[in-house]
C-alpha atoms as a PDB file:
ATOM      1  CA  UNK A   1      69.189 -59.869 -69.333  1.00  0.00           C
ATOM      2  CA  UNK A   2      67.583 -56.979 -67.311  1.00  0.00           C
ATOM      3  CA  UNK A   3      68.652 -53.870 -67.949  1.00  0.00           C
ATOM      4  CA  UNK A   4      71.009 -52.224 -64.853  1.00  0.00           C
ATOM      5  CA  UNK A   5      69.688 -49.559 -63.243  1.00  0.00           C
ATOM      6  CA  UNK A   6      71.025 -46.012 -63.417  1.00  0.00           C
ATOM      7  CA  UNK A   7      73.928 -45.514 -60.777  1.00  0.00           C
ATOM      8  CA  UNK A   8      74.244 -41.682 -60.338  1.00  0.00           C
ATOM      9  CA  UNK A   9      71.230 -39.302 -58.885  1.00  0.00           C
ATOM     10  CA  UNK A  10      70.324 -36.941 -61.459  1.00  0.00           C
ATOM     11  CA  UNK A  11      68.783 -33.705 -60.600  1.00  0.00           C
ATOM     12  CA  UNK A  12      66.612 -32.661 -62.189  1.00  0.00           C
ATOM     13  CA  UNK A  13      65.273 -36.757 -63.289  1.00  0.00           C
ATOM     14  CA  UNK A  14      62.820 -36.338 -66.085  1.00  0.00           C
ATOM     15  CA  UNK A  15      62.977 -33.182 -67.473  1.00  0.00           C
ATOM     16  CA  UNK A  16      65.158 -30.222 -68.373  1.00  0.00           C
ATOM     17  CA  UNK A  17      63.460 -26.742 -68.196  1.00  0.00           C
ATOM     18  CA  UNK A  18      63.788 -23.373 -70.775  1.00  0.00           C
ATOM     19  CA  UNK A  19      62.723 -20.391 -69.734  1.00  0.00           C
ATOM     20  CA  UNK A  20      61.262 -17.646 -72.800  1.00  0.00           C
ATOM     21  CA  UNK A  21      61.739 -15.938 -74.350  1.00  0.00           C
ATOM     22  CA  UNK A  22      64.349 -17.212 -76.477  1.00  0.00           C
ATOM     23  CA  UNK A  23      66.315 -14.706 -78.196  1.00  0.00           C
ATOM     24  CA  UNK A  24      69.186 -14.960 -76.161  1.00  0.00           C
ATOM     25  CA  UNK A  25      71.054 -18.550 -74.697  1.00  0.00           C
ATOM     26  CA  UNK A  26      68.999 -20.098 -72.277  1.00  0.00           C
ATOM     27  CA  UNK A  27      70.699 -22.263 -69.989  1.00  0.00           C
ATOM     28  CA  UNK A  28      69.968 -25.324 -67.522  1.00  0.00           C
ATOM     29  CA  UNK A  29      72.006 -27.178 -65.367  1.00  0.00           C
ATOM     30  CA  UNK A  30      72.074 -30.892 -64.793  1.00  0.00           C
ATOM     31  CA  UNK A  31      73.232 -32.264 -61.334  1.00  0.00           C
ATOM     32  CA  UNK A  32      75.121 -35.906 -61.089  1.00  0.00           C
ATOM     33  CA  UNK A  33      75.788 -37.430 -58.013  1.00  0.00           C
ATOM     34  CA  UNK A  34      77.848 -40.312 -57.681  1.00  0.00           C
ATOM     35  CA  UNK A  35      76.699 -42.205 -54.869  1.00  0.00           C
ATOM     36  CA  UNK A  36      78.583 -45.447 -54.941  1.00  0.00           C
ATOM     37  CA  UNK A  37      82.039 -46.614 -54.490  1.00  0.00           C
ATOM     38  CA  UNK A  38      82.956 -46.959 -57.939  1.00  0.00           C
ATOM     39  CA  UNK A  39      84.589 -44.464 -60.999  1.00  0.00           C
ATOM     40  CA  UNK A  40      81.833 -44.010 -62.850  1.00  0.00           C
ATOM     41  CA  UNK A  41      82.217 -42.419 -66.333  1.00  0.00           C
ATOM     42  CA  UNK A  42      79.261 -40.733 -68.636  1.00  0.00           C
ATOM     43  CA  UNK A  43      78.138 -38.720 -71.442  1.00  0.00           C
ATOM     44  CA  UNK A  44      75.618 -36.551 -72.642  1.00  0.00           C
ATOM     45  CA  UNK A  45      73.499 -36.935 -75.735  1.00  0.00           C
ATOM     46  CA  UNK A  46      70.585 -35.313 -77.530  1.00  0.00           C
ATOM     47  CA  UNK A  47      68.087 -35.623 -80.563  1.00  0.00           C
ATOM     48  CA  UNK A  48      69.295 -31.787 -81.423  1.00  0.00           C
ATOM     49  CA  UNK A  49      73.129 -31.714 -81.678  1.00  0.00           C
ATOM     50  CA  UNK A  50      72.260 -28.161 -83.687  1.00  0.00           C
ATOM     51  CA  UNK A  51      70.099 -25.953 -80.980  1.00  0.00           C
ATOM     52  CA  UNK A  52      72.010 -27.019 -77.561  1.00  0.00           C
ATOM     53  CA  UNK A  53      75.222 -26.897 -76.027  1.00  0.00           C
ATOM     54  CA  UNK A  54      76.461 -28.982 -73.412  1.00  0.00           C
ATOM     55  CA  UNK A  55      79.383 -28.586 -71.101  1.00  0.00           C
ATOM     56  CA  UNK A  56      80.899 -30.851 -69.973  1.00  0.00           C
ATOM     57  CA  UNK A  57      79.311 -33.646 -72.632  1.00  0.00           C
ATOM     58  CA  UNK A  58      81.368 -36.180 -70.867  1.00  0.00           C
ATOM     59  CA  UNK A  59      84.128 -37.219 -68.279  1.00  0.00           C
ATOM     60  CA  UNK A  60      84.359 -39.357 -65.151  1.00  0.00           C
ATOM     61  CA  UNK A  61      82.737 -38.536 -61.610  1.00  0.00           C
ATOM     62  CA  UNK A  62      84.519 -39.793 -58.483  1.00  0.00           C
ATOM     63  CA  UNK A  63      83.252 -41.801 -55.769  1.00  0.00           C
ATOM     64  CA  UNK A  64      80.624 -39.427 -53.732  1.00  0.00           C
ATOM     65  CA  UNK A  65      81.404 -36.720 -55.897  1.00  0.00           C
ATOM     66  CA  UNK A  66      78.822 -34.375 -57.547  1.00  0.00           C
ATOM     67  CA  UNK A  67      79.518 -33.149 -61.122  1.00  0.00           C
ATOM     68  CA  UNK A  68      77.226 -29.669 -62.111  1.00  0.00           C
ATOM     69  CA  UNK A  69      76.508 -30.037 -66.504  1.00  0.00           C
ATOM     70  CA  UNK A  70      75.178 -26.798 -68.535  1.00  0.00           C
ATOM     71  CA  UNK A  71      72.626 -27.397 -71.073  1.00  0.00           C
ATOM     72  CA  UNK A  72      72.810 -24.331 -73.416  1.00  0.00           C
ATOM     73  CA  UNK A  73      69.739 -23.457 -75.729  1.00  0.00           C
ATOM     74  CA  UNK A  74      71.068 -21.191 -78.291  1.00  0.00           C
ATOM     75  CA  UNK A  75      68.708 -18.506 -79.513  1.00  0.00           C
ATOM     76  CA  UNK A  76      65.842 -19.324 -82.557  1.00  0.00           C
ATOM     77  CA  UNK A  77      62.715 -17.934 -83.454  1.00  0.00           C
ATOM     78  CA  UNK A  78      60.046 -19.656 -81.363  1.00  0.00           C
ATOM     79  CA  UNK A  79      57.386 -20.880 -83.528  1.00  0.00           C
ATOM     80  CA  UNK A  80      53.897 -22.242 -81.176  1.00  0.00           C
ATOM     81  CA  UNK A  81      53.229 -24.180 -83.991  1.00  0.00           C
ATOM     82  CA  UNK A  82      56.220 -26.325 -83.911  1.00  0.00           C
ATOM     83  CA  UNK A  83      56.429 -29.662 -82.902  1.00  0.00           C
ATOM     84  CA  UNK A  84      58.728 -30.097 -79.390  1.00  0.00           C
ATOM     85  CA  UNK A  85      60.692 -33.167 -80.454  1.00  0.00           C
ATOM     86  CA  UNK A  86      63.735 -32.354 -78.209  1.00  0.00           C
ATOM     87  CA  UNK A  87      65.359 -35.103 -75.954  1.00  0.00           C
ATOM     88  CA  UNK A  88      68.408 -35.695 -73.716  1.00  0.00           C
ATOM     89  CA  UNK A  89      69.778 -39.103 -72.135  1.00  0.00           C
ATOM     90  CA  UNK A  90      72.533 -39.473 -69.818  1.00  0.00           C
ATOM     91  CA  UNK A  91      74.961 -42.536 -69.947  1.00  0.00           C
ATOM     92  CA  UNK A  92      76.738 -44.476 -67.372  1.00  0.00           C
ATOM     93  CA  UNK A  93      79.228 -47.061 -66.928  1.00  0.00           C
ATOM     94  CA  UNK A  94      81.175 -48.211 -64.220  1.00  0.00           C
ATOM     95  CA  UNK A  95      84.936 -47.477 -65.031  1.00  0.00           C
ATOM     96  CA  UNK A  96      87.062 -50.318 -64.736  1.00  0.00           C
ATOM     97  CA  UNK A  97      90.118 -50.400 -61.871  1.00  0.00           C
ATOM     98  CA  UNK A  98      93.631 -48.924 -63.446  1.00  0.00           C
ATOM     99  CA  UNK A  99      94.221 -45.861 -66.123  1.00  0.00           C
ATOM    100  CA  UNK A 100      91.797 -45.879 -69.209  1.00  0.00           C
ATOM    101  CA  UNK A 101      91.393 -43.556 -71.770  1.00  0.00           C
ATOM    102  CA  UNK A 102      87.417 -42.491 -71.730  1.00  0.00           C
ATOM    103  CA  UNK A 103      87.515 -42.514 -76.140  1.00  0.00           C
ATOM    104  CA  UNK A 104      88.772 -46.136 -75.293  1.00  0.00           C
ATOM    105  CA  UNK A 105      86.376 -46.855 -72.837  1.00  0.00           C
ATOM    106  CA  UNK A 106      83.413 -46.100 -74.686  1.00  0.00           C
ATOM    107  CA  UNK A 107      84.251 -47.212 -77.822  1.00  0.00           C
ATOM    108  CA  UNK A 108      84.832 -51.045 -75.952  1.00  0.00           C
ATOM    109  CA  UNK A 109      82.030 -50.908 -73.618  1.00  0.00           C
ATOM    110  CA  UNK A 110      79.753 -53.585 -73.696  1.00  0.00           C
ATOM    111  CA  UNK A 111      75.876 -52.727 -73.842  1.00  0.00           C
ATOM    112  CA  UNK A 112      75.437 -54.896 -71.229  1.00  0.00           C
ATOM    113  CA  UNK A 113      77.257 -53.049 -68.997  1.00  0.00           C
ATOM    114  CA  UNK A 114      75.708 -49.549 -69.849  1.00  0.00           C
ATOM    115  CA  UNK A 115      73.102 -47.296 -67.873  1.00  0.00           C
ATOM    116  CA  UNK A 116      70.981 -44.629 -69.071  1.00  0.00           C
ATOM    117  CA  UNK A 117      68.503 -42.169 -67.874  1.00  0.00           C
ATOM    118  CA  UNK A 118      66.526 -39.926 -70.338  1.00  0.00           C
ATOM    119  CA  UNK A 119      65.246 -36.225 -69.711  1.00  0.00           C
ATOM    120  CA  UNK A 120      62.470 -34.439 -71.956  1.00  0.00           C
ATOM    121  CA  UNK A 121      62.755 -30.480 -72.383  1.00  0.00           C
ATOM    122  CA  UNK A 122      60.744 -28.269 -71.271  1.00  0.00           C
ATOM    123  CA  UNK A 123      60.014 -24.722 -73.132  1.00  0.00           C
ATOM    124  CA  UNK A 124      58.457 -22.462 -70.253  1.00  0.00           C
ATOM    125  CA  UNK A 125      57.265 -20.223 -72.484  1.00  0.00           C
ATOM    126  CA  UNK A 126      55.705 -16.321 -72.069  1.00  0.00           C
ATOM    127  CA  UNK A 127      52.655 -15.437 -70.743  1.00  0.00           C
ATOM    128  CA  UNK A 128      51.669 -14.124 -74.256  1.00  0.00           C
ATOM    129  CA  UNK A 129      52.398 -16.897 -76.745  1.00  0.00           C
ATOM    130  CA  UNK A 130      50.358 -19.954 -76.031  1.00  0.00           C
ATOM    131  CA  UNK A 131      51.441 -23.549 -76.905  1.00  0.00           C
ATOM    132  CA  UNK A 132      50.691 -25.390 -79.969  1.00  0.00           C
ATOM    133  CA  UNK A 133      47.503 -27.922 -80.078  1.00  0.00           C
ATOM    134  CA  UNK A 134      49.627 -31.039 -80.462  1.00  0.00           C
ATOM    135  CA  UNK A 135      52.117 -30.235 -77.675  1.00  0.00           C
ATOM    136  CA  UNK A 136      51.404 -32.339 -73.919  1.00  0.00           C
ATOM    137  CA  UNK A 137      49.945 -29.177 -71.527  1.00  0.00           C
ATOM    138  CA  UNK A 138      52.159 -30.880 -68.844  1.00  0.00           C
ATOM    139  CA  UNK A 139      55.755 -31.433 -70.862  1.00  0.00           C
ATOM    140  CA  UNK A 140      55.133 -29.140 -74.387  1.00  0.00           C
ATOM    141  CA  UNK A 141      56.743 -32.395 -75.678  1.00  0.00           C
ATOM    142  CA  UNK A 142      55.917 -35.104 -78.486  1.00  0.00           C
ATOM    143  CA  UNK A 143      57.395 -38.078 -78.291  1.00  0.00           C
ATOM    144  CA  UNK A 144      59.614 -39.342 -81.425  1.00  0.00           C
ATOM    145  CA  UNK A 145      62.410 -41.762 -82.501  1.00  0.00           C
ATOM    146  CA  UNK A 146      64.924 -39.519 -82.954  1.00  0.00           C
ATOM    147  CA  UNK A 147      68.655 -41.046 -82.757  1.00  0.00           C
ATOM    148  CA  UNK A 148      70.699 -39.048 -80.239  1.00  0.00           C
ATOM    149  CA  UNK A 149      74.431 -37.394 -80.466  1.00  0.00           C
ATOM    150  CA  UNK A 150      76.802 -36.081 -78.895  1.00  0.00           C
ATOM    151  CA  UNK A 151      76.581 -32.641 -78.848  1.00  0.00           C
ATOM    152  CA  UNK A 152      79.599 -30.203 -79.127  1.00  0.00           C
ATOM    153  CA  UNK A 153      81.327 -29.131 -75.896  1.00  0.00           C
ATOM    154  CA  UNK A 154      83.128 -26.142 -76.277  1.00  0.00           C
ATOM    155  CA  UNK A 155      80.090 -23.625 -77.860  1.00  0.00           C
ATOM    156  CA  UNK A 156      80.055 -20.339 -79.813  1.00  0.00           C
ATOM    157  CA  UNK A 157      76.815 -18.450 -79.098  1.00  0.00           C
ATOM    158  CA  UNK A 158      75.390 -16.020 -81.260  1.00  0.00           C
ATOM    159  CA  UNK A 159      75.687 -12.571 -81.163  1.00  0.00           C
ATOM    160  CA  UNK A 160      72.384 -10.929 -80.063  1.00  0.00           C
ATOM    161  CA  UNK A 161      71.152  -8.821 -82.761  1.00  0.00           C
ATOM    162  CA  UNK A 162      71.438  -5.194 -80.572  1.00  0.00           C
ATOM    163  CA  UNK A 163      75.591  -6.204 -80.183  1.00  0.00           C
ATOM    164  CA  UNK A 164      75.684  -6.298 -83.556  1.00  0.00           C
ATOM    165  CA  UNK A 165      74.347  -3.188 -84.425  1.00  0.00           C
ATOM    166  CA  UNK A 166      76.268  -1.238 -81.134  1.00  0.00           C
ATOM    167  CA  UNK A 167      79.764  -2.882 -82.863  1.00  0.00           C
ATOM    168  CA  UNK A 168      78.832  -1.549 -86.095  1.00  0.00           C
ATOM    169  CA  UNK A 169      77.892   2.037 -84.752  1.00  0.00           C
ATOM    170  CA  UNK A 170      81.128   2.047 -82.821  1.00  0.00           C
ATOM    171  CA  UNK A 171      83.265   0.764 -86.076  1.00  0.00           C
ATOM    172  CA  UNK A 172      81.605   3.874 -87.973  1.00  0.00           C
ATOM    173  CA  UNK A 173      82.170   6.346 -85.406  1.00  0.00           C
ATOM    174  CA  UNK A 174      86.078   4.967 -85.434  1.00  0.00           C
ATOM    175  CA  UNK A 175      86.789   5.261 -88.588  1.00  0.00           C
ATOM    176  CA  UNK A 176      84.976   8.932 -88.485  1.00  0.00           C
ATOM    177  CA  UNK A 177      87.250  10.141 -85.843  1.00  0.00           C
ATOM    178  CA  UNK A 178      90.104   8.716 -87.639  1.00  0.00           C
ATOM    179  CA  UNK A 179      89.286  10.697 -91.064  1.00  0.00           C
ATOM    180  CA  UNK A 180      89.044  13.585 -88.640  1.00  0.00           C
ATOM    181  CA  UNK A 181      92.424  12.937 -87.419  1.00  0.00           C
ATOM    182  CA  UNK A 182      94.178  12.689 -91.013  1.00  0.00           C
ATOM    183  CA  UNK A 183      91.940  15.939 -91.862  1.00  0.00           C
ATOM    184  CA  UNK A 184      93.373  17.678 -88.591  1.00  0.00           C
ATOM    185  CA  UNK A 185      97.115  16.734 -89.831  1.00  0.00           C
ATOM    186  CA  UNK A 186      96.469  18.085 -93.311  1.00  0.00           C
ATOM    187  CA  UNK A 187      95.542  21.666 -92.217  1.00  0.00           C
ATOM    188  CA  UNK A 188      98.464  21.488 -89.157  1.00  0.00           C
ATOM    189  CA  UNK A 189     100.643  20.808 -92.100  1.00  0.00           C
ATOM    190  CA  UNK A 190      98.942  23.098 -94.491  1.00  0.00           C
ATOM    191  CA  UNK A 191      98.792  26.185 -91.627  1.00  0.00           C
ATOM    192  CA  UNK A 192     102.390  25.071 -90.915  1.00  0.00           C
ATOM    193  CA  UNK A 193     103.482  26.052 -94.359  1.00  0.00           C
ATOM    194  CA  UNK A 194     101.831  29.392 -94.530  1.00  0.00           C
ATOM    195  CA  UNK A 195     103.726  30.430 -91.112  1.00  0.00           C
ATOM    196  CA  UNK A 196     106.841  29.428 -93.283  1.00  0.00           C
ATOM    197  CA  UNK A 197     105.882  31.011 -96.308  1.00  0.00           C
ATOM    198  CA  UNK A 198     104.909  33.920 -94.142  1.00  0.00           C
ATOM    199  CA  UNK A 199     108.354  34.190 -92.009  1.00  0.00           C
ATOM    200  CA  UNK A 200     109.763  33.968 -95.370  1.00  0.00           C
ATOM    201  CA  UNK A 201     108.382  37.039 -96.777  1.00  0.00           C
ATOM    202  CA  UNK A 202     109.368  39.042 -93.622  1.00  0.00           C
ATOM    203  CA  UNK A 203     112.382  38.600 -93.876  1.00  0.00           C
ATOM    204  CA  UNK A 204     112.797  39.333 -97.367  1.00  0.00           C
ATOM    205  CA  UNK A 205     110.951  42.544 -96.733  1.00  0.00           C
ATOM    206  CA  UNK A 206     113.742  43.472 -94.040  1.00  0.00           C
ATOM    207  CA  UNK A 207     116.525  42.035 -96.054  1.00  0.00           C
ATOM    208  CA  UNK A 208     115.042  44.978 -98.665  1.00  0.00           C
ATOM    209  CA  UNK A 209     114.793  47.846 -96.512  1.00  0.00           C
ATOM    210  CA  UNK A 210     118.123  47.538 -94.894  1.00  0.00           C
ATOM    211  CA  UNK A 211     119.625  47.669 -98.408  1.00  0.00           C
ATOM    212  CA  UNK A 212     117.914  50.755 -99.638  1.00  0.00           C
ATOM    213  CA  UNK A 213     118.448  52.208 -95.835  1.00  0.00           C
ATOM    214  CA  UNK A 214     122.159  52.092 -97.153  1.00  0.00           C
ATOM    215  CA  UNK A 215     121.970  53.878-100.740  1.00  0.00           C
ATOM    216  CA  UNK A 216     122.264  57.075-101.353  1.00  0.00           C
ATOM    217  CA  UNK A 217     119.298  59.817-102.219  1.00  0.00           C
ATOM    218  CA  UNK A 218     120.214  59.688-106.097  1.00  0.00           C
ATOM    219  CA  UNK A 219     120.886  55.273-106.158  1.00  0.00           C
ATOM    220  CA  UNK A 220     117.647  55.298-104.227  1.00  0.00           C
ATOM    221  CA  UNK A 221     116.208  57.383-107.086  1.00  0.00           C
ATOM    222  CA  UNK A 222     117.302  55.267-109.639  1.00  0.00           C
ATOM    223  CA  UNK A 223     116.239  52.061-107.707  1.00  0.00           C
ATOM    224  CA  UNK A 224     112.631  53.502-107.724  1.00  0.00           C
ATOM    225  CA  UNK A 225     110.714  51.330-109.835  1.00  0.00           C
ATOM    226  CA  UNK A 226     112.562  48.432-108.394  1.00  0.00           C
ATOM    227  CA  UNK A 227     111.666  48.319-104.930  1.00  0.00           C
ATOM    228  CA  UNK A 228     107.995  49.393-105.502  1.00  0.00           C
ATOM    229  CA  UNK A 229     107.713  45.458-107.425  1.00  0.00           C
ATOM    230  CA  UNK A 230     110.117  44.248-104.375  1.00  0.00           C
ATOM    231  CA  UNK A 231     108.215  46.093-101.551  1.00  0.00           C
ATOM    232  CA  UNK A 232     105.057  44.482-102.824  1.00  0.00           C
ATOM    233  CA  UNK A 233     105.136  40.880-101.696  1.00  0.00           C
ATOM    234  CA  UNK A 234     105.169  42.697 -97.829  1.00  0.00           C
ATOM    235  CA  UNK A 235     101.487  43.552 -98.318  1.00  0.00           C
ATOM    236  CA  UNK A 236     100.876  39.862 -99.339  1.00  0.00           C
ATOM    237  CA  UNK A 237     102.837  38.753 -95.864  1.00  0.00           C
ATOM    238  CA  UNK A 238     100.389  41.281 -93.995  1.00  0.00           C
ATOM    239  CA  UNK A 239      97.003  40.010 -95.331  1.00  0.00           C
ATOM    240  CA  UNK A 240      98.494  36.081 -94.787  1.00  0.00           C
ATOM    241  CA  UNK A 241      99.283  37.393 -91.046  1.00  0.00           C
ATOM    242  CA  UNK A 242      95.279  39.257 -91.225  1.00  0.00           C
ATOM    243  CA  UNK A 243      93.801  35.425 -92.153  1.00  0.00           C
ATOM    244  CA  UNK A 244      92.311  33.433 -88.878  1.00  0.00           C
ATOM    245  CA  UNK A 245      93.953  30.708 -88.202  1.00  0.00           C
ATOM    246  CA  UNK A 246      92.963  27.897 -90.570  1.00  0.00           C
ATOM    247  CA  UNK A 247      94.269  25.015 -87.629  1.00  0.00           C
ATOM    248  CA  UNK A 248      91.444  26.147 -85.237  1.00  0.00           C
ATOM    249  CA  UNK A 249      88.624  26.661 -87.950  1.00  0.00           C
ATOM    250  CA  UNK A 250      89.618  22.790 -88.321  1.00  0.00           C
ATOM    251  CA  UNK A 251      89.694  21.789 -84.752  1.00  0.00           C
ATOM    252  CA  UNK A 252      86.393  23.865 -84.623  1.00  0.00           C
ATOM    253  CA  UNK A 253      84.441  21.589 -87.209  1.00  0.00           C
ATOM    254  CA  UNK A 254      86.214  18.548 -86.295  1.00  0.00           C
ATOM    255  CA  UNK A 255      84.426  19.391 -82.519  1.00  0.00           C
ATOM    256  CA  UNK A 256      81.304  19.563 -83.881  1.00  0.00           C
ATOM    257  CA  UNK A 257      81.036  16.432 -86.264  1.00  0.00           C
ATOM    258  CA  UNK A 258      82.571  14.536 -83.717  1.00  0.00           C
ATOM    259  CA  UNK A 259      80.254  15.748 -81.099  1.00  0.00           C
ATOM    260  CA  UNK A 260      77.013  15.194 -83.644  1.00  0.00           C
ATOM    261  CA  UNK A 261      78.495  11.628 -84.369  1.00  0.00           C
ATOM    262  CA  UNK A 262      79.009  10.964 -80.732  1.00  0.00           C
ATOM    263  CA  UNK A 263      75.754  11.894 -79.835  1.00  0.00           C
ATOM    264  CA  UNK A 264      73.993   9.852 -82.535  1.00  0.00           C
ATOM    265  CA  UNK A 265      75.753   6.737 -80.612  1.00  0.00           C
ATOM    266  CA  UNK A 266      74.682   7.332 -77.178  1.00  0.00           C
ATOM    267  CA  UNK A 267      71.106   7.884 -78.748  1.00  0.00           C
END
């Protein structure tokens, strides 16, 4: 029995093009058109489930409807000297009247009632790397007998190698202004104390004088030796009141590493 010729248009018909360089995803897109009267259903397949993604990989196309497919080429090192083995093939079949399931349909279809068109890739590749000796000039492909699958539908590309290293700058220089942060609440805290310890010792000093303001000549005589040791801790208050600020010598440095760090980035 002749085998039934392929219902929908495909655009592109033979083969699917991939523009280099290839360090990023590479996509092409896949037009089917639906000419006829009928439900048609289909699927994708390849020879490299691994390198491409497709999406959608399968579904049903309405009568004189047109259906747009993405055929991702995830990123790899391009090597001239491999061998271009890389194949798609489109599959058809008419889908019966009523409501099917499509994992149902395919997995009773008969072969007889199947249609399939096949598509060869295409690397375009840059002006500065040259194809390999064994590769067709025309389709930089090589024929081979590679079964095809399904590949998966819903892909996960790679993260280029510069977002990588930008999220890992930006992690760093998070975590640095965080440190700074808990370093900024230690001296608050620390320069929050000394104003206590400081408001402290005033009044003590006060409390002091008032007392001896009170006595008379001869007590304050007597008292002599005492409040020269009490009167002492008021010089300490004075040189703690003398000392800079220790919250803005933080804020000061924290500026500057944070500025240095932030500048590093941008660079």
């Amino acid at each position: 029995m002749p085998k039934l010729e392929q219902i929908l248009h495909l655009e592109p018909n033979s083969e699917l093009h991939f523009k280099g360089p290839f360090t990023d995803v590479v996509t092409s897109h896949l037009k089917l058109y639906n000419p006829s009267e009928h439900r048609v259903c289909f699927k994708v397949k390849t020879t490299a489930p691994k390198r491409y993604c497709v999406r959608p990989n399968s579904g049903f196309i309405e009568p004189k409807q047109t259906l747009h497919v993405a055929v991702m080429l995830q990123p790899f090192e391009y090597d001239p000297s491999e061998k271009n083995k890389h194949k798609f093939m489109v599959q058809t079949m008419i889908v019966p009247d009523g409501n099917v399931s499509l994992e149902t349909l395919w997995k009773d279809a008969n072969m007889e009632n199947l249609m399939d068109s096949k598509l060869k890739c295409v690397f375009d590749l840059p002006p500065d790397i040259a194809p390999p000796n064994n590769l067709d000039s025309n389709t930089g492909h090589v024929e081979d007998k590679t079964p095809l699958i399904i590949p998966p539908t819903d892909p996960v590309p790679k993260p280029s190698p510069k977002a990588s290293n930008t999220d890992q700058e930006l992690k760093k220089l998070q975590e640095e202004c965080k440190r700074l942060k808990d370093e900024l609440a230690e001296l608050q805290q620390a320069n929050s104390k000394l104003k206590e310890e400081g408001l402290r010792l005033r009044m003590t000093r006060g409390t002091t004088e008032s007392l001896y303001a009170n006595k008379k000549p001869d007590a304050f005589q007597n008292d002599k030796i005492k409040s020269t040791s009490t009167i002492l801790p008021s010089t300490g208050s004075q040189d703690l009141q003398q000392q800079p600020p220790v919250v803005f010598i933080a804020l000061i440095v924290a500026a500057c590493i944070l500025g240095f760090l932030m500048g590093k980035f941008i660079v």
